[in-house]
PDB file of N, CA and C in Angstrom:
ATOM      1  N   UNK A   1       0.818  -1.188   0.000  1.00  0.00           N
ATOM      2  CA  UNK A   1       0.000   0.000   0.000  1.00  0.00           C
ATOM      3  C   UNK A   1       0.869   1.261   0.000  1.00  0.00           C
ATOM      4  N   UNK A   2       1.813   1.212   0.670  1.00  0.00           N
ATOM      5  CA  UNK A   2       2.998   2.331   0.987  1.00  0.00           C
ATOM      6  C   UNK A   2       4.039   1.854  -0.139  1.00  0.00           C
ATOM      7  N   UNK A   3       4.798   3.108  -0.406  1.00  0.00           N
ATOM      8  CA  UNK A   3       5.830   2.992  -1.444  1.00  0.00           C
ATOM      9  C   UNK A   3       7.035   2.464  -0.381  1.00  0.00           C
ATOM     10  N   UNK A   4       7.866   1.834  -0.652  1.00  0.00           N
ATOM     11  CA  UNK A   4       9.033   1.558   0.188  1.00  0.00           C
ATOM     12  C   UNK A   4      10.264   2.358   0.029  1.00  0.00           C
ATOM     13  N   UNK A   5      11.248   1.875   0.568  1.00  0.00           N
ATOM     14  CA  UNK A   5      12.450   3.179   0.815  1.00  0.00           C
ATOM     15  C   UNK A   5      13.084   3.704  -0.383  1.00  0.00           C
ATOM     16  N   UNK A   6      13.140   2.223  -1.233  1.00  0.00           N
ATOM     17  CA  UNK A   6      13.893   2.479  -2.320  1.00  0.00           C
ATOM     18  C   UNK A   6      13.022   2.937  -3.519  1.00  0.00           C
ATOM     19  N   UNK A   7      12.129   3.646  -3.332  1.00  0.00           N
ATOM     20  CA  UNK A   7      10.929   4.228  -4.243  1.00  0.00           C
ATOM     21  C   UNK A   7      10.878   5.638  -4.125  1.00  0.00           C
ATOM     22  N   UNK A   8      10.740   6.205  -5.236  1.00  0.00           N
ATOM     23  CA  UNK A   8      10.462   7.488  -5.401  1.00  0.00           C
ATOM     24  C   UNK A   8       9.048   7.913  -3.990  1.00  0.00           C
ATOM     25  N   UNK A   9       9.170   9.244  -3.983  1.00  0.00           N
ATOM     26  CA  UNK A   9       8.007   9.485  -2.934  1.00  0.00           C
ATOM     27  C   UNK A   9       6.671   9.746  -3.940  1.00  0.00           C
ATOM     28  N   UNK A  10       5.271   9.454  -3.586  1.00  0.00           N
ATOM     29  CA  UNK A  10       4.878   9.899  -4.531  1.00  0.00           C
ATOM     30  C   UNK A  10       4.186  11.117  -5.001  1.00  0.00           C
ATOM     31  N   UNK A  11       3.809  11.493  -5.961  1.00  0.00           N
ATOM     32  CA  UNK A  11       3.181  13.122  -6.511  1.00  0.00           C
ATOM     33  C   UNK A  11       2.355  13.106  -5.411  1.00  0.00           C
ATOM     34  N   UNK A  12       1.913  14.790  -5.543  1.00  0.00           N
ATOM     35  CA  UNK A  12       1.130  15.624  -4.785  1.00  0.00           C
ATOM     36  C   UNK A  12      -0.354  15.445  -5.078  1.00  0.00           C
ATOM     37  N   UNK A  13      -0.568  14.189  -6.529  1.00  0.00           N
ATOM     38  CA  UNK A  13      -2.154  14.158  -6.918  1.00  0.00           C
ATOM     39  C   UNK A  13      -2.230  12.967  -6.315  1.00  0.00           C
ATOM     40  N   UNK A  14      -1.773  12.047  -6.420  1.00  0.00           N
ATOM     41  CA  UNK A  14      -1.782  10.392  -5.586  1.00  0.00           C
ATOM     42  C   UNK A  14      -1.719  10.294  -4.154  1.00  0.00           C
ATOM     43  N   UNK A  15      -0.683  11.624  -3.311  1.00  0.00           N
ATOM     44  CA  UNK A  15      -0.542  11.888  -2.454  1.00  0.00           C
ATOM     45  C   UNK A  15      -2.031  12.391  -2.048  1.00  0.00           C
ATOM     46  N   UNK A  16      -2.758  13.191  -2.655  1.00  0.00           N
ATOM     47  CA  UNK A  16      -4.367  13.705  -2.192  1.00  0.00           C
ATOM     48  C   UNK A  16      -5.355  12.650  -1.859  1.00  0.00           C
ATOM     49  N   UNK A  17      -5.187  11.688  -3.444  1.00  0.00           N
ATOM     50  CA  UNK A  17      -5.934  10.698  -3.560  1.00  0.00           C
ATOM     51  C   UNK A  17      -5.598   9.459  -2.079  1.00  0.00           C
ATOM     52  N   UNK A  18      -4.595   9.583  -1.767  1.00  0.00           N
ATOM     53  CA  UNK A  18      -4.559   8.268  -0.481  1.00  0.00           C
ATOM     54  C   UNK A  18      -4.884   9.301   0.559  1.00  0.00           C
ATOM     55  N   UNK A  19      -4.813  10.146   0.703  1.00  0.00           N
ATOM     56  CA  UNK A  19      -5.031  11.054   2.264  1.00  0.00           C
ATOM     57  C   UNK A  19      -7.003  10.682   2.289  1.00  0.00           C
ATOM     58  N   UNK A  20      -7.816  10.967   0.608  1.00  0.00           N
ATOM     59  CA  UNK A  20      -8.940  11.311   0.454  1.00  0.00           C
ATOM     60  C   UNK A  20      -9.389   9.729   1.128  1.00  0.00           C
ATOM     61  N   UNK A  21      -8.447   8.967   0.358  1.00  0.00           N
ATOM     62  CA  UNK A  21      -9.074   7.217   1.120  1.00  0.00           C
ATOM     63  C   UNK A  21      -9.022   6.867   2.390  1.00  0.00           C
ATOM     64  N   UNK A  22      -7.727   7.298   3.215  1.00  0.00           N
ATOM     65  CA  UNK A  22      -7.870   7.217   4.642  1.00  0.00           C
ATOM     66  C   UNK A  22      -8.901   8.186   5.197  1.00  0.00           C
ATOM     67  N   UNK A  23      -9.262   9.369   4.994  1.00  0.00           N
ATOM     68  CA  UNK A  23     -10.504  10.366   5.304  1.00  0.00           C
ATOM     69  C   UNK A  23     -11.731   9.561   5.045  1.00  0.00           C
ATOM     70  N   UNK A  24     -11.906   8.861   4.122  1.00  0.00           N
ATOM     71  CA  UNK A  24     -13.069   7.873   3.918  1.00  0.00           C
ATOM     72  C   UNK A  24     -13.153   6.828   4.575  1.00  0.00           C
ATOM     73  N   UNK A  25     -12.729   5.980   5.059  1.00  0.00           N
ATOM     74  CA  UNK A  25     -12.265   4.648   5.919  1.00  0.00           C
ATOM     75  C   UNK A  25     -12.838   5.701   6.847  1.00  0.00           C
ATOM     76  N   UNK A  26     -11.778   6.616   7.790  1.00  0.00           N
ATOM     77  CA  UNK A  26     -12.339   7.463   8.637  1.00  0.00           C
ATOM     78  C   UNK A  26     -13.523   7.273   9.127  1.00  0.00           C
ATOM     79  N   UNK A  27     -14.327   8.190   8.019  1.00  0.00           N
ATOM     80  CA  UNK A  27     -15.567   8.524   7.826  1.00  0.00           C
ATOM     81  C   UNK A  27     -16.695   7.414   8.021  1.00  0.00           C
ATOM     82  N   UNK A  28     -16.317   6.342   7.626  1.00  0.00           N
ATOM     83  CA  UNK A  28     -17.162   5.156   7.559  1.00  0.00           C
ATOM     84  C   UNK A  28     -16.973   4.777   9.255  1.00  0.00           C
ATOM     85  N   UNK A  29     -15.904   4.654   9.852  1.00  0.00           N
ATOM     86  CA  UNK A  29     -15.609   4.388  10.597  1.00  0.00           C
ATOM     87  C   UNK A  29     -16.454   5.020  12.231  1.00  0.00           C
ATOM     88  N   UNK A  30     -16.781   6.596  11.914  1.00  0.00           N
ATOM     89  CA  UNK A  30     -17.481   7.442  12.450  1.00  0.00           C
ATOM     90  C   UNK A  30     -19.147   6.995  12.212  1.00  0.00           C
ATOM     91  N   UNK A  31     -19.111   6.940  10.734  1.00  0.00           N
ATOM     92  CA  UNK A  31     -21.212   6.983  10.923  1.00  0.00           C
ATOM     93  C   UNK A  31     -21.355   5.538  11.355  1.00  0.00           C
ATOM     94  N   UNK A  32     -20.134   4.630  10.886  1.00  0.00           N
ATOM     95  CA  UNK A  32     -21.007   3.568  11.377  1.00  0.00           C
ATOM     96  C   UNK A  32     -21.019   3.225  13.067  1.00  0.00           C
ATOM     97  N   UNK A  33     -19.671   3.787  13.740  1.00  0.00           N
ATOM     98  CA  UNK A  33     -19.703   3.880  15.341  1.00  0.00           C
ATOM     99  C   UNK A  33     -21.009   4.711  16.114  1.00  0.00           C
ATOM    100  N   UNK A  34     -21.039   5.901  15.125  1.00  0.00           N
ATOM    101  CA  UNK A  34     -22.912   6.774  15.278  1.00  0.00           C
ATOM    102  C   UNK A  34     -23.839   5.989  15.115  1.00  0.00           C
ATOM    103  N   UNK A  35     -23.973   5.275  14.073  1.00  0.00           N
ATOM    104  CA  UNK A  35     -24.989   4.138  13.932  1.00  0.00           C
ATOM    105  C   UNK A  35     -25.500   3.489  15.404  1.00  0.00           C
ATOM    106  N   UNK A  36     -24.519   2.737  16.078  1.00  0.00           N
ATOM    107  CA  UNK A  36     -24.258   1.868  16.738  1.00  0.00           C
ATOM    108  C   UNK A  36     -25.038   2.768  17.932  1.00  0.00           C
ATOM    109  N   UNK A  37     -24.231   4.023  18.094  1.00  0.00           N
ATOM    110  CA  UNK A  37     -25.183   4.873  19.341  1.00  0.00           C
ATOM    111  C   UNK A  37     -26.425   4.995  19.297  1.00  0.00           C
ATOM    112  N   UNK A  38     -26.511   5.356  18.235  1.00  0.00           N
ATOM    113  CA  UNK A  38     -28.093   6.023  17.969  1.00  0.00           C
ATOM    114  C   UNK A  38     -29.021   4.515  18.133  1.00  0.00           C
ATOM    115  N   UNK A  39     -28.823   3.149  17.719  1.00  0.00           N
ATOM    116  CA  UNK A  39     -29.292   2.333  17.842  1.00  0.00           C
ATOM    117  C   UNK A  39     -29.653   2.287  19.404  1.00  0.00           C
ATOM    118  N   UNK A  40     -28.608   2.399  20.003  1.00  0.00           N
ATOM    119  CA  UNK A  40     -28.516   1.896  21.446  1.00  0.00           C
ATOM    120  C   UNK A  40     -29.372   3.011  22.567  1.00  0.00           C
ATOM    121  N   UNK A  41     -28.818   3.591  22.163  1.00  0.00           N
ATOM    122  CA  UNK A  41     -29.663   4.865  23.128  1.00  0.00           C
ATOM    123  C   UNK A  41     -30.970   4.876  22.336  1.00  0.00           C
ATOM    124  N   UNK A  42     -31.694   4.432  21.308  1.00  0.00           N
ATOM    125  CA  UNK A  42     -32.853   4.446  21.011  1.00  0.00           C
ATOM    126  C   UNK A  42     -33.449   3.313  21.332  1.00  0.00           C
ATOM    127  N   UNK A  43     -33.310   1.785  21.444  1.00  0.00           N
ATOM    128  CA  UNK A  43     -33.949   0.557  21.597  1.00  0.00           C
ATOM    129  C   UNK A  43     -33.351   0.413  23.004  1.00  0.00           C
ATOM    130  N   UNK A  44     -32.645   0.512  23.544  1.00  0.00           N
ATOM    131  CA  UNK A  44     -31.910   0.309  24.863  1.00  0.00           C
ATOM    132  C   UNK A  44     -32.113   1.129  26.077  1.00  0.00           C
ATOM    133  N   UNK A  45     -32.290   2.388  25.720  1.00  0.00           N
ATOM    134  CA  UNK A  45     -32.335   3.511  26.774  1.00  0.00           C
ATOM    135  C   UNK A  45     -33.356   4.307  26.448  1.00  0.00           C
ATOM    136  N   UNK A  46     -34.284   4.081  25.151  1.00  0.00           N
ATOM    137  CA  UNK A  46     -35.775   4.435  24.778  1.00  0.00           C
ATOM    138  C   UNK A  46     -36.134   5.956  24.650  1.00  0.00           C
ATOM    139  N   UNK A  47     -34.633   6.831  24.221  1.00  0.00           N
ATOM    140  CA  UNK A  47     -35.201   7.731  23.820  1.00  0.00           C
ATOM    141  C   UNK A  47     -35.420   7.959  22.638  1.00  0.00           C
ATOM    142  N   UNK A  48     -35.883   9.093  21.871  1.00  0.00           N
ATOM    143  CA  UNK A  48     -36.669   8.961  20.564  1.00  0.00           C
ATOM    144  C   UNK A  48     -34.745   9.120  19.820  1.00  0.00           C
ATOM    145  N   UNK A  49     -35.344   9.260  18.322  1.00  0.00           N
ATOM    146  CA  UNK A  49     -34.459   9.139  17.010  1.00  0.00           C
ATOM    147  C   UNK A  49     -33.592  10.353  17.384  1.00  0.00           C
ATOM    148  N   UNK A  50     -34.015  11.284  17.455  1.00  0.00           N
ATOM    149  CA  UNK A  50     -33.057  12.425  17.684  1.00  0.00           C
ATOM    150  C   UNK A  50     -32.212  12.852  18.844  1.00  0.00           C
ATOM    151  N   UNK A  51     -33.049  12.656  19.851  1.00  0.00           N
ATOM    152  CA  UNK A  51     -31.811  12.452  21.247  1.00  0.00           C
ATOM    153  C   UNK A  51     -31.318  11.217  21.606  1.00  0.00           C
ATOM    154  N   UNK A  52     -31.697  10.432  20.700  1.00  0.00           N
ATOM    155  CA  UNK A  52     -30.203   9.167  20.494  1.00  0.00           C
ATOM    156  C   UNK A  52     -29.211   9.849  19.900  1.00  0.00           C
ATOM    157  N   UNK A  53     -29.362  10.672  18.631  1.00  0.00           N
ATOM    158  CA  UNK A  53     -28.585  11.253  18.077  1.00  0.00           C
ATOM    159  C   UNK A  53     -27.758  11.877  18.520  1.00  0.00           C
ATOM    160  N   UNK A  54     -28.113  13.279  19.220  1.00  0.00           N
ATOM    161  CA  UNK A  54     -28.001  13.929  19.971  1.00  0.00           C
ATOM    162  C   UNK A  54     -26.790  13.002  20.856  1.00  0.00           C
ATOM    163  N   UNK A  55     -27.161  12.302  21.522  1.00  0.00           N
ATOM    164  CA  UNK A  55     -26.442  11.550  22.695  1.00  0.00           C
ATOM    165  C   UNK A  55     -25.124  10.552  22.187  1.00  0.00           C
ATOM    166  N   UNK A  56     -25.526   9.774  21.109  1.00  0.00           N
ATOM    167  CA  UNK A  56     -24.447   9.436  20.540  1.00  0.00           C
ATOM    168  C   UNK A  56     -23.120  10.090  19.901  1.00  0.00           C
ATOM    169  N   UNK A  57     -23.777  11.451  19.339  1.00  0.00           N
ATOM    170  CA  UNK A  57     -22.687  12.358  19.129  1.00  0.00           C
ATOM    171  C   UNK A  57     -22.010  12.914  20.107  1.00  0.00           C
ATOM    172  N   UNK A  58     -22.623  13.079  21.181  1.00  0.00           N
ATOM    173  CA  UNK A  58     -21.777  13.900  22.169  1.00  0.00           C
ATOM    174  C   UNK A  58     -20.712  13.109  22.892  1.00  0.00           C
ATOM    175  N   UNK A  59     -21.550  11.497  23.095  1.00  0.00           N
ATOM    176  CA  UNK A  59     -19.942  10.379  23.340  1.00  0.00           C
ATOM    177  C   UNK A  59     -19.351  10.338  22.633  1.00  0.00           C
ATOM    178  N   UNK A  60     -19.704  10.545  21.456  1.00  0.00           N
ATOM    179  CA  UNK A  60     -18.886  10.132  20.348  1.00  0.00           C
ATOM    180  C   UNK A  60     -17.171  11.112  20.058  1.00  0.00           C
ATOM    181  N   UNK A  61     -17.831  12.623  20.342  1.00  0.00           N
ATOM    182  CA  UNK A  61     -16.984  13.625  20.320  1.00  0.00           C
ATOM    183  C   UNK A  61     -16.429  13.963  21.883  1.00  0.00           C
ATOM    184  N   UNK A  62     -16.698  13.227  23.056  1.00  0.00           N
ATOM    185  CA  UNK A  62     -15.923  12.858  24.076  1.00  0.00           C
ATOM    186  C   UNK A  62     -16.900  14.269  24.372  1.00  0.00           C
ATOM    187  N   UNK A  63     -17.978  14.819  24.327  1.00  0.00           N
ATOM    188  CA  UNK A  63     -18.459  16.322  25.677  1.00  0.00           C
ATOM    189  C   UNK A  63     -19.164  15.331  26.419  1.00  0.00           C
ATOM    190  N   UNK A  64     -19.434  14.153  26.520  1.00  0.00           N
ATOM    191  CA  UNK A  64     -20.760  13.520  27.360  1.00  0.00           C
ATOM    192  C   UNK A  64     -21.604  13.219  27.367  1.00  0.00           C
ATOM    193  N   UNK A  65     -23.116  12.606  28.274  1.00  0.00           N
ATOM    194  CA  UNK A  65     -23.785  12.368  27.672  1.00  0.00           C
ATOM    195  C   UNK A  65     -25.072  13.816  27.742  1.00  0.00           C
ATOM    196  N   UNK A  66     -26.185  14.022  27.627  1.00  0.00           N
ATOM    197  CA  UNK A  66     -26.893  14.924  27.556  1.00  0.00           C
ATOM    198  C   UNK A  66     -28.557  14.545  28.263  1.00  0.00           C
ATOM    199  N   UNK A  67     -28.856  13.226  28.066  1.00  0.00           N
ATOM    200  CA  UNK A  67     -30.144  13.123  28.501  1.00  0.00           C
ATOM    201  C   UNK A  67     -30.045  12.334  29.567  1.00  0.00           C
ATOM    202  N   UNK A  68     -30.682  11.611  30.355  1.00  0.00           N
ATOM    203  CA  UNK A  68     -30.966  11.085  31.606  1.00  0.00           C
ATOM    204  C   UNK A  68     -31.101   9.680  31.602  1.00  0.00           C
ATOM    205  N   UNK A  69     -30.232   8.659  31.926  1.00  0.00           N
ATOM    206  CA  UNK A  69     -30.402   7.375  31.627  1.00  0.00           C
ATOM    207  C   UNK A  69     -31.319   6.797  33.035  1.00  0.00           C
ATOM    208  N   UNK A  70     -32.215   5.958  32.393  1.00  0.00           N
ATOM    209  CA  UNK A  70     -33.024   5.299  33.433  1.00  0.00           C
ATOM    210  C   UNK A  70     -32.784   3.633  33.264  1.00  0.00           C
ATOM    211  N   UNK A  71     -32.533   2.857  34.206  1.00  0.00           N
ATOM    212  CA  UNK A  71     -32.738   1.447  34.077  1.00  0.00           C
ATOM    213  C   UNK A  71     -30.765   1.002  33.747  1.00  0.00           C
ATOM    214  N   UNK A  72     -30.511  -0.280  34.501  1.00  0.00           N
ATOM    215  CA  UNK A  72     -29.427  -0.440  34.424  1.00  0.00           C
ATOM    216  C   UNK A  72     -28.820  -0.951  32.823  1.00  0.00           C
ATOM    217  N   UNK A  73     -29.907  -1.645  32.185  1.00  0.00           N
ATOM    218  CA  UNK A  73     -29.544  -1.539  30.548  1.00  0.00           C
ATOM    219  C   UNK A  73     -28.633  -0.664  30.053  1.00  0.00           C
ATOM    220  N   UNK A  74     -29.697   0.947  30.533  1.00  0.00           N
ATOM    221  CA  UNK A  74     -29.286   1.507  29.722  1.00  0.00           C
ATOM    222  C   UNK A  74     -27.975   2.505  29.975  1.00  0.00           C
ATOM    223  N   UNK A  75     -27.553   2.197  31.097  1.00  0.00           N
ATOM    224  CA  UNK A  75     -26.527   2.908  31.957  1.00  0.00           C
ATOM    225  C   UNK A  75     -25.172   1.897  31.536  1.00  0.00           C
ATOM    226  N   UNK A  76     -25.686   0.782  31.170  1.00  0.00           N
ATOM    227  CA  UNK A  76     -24.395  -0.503  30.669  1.00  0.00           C
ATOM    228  C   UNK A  76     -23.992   0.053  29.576  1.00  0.00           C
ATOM    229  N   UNK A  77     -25.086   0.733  29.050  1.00  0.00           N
ATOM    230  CA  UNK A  77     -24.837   0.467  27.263  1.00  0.00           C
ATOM    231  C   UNK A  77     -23.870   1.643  27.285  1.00  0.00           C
ATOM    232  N   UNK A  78     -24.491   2.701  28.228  1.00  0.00           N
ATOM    233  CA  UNK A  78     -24.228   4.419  28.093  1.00  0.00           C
ATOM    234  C   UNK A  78     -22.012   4.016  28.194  1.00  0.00           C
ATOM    235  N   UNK A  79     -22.168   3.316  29.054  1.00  0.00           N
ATOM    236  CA  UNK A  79     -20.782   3.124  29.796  1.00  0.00           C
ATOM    237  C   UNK A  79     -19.734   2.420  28.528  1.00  0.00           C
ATOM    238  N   UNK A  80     -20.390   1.424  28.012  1.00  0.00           N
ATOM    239  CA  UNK A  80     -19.583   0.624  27.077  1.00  0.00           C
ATOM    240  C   UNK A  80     -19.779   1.587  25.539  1.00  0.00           C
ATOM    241  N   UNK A  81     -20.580   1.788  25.152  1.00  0.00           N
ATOM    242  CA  UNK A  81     -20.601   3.024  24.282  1.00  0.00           C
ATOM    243  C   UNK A  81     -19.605   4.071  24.248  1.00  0.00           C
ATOM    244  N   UNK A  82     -19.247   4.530  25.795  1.00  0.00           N
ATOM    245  CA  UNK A  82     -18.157   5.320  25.775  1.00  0.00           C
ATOM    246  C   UNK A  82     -16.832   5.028  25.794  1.00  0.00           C
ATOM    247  N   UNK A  83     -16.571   4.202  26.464  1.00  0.00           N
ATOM    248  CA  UNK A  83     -15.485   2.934  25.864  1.00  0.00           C
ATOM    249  C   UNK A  83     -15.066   2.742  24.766  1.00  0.00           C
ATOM    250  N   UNK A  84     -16.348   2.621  24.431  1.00  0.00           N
ATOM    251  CA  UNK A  84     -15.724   2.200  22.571  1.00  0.00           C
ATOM    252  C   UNK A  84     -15.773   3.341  21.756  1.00  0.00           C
ATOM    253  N   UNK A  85     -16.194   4.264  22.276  1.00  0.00           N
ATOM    254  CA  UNK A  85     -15.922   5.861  21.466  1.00  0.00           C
ATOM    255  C   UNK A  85     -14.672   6.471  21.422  1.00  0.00           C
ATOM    256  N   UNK A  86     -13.881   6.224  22.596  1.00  0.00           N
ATOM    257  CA  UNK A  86     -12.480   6.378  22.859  1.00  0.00           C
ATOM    258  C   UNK A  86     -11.590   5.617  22.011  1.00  0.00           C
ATOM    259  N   UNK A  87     -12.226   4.121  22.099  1.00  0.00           N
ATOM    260  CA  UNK A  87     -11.038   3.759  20.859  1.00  0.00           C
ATOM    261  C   UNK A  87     -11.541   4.149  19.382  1.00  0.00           C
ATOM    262  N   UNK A  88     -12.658   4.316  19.261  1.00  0.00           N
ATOM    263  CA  UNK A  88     -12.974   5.179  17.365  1.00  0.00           C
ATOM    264  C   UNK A  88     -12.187   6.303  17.601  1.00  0.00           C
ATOM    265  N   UNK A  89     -12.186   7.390  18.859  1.00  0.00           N
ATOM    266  CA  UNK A  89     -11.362   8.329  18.687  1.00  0.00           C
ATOM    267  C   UNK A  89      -9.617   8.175  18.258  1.00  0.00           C
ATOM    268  N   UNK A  90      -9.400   7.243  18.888  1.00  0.00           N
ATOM    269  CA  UNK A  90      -7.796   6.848  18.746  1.00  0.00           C
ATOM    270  C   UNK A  90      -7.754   6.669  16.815  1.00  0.00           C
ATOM    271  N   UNK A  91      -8.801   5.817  17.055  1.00  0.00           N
ATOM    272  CA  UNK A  91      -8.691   4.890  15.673  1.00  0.00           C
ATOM    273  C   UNK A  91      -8.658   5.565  14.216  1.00  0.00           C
ATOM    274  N   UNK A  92      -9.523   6.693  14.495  1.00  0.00           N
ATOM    275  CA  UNK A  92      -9.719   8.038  13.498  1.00  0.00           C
ATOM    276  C   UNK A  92      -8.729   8.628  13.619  1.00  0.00           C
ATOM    277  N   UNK A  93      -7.942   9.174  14.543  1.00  0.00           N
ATOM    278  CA  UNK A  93      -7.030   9.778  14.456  1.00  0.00           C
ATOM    279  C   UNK A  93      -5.796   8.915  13.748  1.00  0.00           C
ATOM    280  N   UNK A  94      -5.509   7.902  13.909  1.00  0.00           N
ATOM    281  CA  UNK A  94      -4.546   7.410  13.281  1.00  0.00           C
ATOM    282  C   UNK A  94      -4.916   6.650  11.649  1.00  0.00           C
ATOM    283  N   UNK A  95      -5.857   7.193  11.555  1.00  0.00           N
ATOM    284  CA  UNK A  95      -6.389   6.720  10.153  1.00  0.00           C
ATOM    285  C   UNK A  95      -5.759   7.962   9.337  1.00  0.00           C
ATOM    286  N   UNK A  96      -6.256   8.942  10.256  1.00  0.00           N
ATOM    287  CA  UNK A  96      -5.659  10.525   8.977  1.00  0.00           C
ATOM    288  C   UNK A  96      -4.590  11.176   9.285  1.00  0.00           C
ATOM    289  N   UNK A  97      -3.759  10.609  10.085  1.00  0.00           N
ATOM    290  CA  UNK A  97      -2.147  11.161  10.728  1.00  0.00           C
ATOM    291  C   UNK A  97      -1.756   9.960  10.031  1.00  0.00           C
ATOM    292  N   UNK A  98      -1.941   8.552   9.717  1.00  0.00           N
ATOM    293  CA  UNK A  98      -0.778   7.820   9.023  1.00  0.00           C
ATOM    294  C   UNK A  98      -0.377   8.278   7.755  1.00  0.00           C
ATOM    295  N   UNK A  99      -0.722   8.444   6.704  1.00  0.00           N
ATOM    296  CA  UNK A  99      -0.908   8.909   5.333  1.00  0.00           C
ATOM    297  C   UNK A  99       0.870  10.357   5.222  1.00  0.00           C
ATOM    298  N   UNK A 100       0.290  11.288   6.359  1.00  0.00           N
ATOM    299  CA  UNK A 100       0.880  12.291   6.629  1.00  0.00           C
ATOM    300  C   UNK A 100       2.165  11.864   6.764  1.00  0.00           C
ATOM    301  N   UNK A 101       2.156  10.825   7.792  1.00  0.00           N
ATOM    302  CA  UNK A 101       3.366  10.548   8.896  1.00  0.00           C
ATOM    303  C   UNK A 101       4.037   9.797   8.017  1.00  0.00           C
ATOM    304  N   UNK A 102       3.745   9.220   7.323  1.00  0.00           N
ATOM    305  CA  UNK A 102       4.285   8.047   6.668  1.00  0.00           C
ATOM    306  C   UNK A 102       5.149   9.117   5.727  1.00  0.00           C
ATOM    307  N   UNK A 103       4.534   9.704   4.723  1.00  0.00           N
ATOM    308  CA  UNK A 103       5.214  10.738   3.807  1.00  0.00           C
ATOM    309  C   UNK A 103       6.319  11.752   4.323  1.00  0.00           C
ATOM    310  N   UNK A 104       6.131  12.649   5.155  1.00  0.00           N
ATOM    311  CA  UNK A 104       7.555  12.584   6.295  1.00  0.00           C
ATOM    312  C   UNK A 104       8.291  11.522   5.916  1.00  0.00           C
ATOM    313  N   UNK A 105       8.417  10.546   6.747  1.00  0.00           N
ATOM    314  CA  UNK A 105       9.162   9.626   7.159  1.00  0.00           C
ATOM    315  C   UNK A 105       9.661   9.726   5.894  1.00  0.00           C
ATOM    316  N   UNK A 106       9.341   9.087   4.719  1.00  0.00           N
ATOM    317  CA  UNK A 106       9.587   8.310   3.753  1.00  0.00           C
ATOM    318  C   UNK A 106      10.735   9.799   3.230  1.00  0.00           C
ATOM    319  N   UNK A 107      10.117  10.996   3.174  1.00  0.00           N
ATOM    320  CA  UNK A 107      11.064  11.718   2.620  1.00  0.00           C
ATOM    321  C   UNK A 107      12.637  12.315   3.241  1.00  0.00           C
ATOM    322  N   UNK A 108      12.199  11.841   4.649  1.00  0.00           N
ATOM    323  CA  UNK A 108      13.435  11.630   5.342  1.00  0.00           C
ATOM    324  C   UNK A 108      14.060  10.313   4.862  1.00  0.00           C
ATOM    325  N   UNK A 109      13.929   9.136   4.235  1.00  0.00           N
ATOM    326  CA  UNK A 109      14.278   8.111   4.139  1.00  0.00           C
ATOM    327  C   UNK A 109      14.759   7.814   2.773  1.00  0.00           C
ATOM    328  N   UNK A 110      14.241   8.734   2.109  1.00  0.00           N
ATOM    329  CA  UNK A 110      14.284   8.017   0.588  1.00  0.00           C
ATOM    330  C   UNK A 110      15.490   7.753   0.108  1.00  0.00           C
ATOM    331  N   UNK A 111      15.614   6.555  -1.060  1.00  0.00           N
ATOM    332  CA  UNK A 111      16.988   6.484  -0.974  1.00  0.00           C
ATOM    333  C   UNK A 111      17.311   7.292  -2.557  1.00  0.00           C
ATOM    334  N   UNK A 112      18.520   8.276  -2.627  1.00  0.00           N
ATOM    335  CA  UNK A 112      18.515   9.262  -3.864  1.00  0.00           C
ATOM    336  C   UNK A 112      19.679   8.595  -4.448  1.00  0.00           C
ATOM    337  N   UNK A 113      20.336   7.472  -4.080  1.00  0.00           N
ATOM    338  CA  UNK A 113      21.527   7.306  -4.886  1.00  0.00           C
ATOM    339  C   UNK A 113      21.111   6.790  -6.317  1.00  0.00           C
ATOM    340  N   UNK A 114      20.014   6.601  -6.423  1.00  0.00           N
ATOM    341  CA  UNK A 114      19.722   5.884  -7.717  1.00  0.00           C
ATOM    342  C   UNK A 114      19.919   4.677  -8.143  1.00  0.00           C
ATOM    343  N   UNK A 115      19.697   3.715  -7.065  1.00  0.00           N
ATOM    344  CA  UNK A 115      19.057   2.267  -7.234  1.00  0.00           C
ATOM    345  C   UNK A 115      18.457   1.631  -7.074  1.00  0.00           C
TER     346      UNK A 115
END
């Protein structure tokens, strides 16, 4: 997937195009972890479509939760939900810092003797 040492680095249009694919992975990575909230805080903790929403985004973006959990269900879910929002956070972040980091590296690395 990555060019290796002894490879040219590559252009600034291919270079867009892999940043645009890790931003997408990303992305998928986000609605479908939202998915997962909004499910849960709606069938689990029984509030309507939109303050699942509401609630899933706000774990999701680490401010908290916003509405009032009743019943130990839904206080399990609230807890492990946030759990696993922390690692989508990690996980996103290193989806769109590798691309970057890697290109650095590589241009510190490259080899120019010409073989």
């Amino acid at each position: 997937m990555f060019e290796r040492k002894h490879e040219r680095v590559l252009s600034s249009r291919r270079f867009a195009w892999r940043v645009a694919g890790f931003a997408g992975a990303a992305g998928v990575l986000i609605i479908t972890a939202l998915g997962i909230g909004v499910a849960g805080y709606h069938w689990i903790a029984g509030f309507g479509l939109v303050d699942s929403l509401l609630n899933a985004s706000m774990i999701l973006g680490g401010m908290g939760p916003v509405g009032e959990l009743h019943g130990t269900a839904a206080k399990v879910f609230a807890s492990a939900y946030a759990l696993f929002s922390g690692l989508v956070f990690i996980s996103v972040a290193g989806l769109l810092f590798t691309p970057v980091i890697h290109r650095i590296l590589h241009l510190f690395h490259v080899d120019e003797s010409g073989r």
